[in-house]
Protein backbone atom coordinates (compact mmCIF):
# COMPACT_ATOMS: atom_id res chain seq x y z
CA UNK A 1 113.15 70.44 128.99
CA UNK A 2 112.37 66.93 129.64
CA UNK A 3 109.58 67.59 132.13
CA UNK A 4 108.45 70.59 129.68
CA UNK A 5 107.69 67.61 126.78
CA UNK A 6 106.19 65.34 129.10
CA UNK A 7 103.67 68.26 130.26
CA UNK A 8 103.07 68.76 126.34
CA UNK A 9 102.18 65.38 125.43
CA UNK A 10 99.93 65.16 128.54
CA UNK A 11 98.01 67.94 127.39
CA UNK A 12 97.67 67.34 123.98
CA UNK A 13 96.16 63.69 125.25
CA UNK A 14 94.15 65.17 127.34
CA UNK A 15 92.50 67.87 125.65
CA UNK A 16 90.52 65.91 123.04
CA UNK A 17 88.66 64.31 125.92
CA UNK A 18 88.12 67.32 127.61
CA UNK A 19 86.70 68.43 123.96
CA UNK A 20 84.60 65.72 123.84
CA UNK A 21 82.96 65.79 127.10
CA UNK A 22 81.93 69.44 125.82
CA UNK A 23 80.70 68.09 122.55
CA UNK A 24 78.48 65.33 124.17
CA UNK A 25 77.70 65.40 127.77
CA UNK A 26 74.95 67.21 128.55
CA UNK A 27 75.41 71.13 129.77
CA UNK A 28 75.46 71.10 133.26
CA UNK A 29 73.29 74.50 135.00
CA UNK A 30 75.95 77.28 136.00
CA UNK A 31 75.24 76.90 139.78
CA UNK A 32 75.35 72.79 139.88
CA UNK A 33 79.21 73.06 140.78
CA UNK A 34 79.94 70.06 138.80
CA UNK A 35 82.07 68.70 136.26
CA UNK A 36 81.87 65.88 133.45
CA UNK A 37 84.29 63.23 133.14
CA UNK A 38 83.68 61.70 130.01
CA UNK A 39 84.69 57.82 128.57
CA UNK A 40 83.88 57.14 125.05
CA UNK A 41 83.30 53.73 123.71
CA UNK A 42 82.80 52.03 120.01
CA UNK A 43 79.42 53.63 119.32
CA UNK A 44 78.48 54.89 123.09
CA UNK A 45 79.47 57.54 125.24
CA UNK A 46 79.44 58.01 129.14
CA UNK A 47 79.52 60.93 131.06
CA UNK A 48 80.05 61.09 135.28
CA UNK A 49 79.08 64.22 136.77
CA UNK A 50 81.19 64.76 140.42
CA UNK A 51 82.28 67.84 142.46
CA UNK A 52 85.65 69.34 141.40
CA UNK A 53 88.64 67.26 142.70
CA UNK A 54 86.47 64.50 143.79
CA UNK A 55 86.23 60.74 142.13
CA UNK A 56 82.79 60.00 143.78
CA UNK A 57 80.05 60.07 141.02
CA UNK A 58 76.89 61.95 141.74
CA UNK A 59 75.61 60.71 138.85
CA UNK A 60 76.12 59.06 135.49
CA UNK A 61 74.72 59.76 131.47
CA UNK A 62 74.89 56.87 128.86
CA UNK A 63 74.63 58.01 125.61
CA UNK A 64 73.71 55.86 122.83
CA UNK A 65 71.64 53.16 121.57
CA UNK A 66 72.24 50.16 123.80
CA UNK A 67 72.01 50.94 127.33
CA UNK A 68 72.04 47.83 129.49
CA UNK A 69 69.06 49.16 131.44
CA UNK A 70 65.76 47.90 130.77
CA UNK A 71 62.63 49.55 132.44
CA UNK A 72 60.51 46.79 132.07
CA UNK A 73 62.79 44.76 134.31
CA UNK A 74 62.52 47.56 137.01
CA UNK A 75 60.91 48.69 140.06
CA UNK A 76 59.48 51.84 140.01
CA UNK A 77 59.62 54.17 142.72
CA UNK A 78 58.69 57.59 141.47
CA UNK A 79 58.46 60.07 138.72
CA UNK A 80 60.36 62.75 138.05
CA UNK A 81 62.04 65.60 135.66
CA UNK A 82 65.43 65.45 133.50
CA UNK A 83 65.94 68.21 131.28
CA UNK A 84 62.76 69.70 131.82
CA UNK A 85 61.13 65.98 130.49
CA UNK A 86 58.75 64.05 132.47
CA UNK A 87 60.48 60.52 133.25
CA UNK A 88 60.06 57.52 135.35
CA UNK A 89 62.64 56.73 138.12
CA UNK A 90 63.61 52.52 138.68
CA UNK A 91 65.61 51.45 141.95
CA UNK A 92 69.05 51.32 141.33
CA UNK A 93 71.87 50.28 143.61
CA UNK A 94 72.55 48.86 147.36
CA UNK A 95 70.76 51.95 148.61
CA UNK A 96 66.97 52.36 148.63
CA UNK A 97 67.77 56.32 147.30
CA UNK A 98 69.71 55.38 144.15
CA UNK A 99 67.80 55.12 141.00
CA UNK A 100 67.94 55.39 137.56
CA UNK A 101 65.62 55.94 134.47
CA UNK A 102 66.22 56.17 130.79
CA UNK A 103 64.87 58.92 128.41
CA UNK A 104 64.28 58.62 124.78
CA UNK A 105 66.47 61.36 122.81
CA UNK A 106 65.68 60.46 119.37
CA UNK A 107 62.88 57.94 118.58
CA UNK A 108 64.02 58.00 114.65
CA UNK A 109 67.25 56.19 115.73
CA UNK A 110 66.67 54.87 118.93
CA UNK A 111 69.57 56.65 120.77
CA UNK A 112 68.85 56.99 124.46
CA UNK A 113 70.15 58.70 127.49
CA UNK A 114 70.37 56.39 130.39
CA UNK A 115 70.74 57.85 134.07
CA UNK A 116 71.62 57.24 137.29
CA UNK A 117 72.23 59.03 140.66
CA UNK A 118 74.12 57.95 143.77
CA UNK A 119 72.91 59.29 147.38
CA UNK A 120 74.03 58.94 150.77
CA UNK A 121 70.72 60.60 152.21
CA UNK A 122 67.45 62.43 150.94
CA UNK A 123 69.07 66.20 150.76
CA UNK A 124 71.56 64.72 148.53
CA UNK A 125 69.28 62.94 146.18
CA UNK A 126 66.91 66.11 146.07
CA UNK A 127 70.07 68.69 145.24
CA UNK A 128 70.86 66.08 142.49
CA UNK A 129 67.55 65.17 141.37
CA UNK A 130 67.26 69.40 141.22
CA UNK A 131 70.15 69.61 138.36
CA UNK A 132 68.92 66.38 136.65
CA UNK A 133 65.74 68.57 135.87
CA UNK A 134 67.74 71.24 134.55
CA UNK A 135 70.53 69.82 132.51
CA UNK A 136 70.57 70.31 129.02
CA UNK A 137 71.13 67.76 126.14
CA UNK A 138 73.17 68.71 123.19
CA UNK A 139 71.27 66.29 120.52
C-alpha cells in the first residue's frame, strides 16, 4: 500500500510537467524520435529535446522574453531554417559544430525562441538541423 501511495504522488507531480511540456514546447515531427523535457521558470520556459532514455541534449528551446543570447555579440557561421523560418546560426559551444540562433515569435511582445544544438560530428548536426526546420511552435 505504501509503495502504491508513493507511485501516486509521483505521478500526480509529474504529470503537470509532462502537461506543460505539451502546452509549450514546440511539436516535435512524428519521425524525429525525440522527446521534450521541459523546466519552467518565473516568466520563461525551457525545453531539451533528447532521444528516449537518454540525458544528452540534442538541442535546447528558450521561451520567453529575455534570452541571455545576443546576436550582435556573435559569430556567424551560416543560415539556416527553424520551423520552416529563415534564421541566422551564431557559434555556440567548445565545438566548432554547435550553434545557436534566436527567432522572433511575437514582435508585439518581444517573446523569443532561443536555440541551440549540440553535435559530435556533421551527420549529427545535419539530422538535427533537419527537425529544427520542421518543428512546430505552439504561439
Amino acid at each position: 500500500m505504501k509503495h502504491l501511495v508513493v507511485l501516486v504522488a509521483a505521478l500526480a507531480f509529474s504529470a503537470p510537467a509532462s502537461a506543460r511540456s505539451v502546452e509549450v514546447c514546440p511539436e516535435l515531427p512524428a519521425d524525429s524520435n525525440l522527446v521534450w523535457s521541459h523546466h519552467e521558470g518565473p516568466d520563461f520556459d525551457v525545453c531539451y529535446a533528447a532521444e528516449p532514455g537518454s540525458d544528452a541534449t540534442v538541442f535546447g528551446v528558450y521561451l520567453g522574453n529575455a534570452p541571455s543570447f545576443n546576436p550582435h555579440d556573435g559569430a556567424r557561421i551560416g543560415k539556416g531554417r527553424v520551423a520552416g523560418r529563415r534564421v541566422v546560426w551564431y557559434h555556440h559551444g567548445a565545438s566548432p559544430l554547435d550553434r545557436q540562433t534566436l527567432l522572433v515569435l511575437d514582435r508585439k511582445s518581444g517573446y523569443v525562441a532561443h536555440l541551440w544544438i549540440a553535435a559530435e560530428n556533421d551527420q549529427q548536426l545535419q539530422k538535427r538541423l533537419s527537425v529544427l526546420e520542421r518543428i512546430a511552435f505552439k504561439r
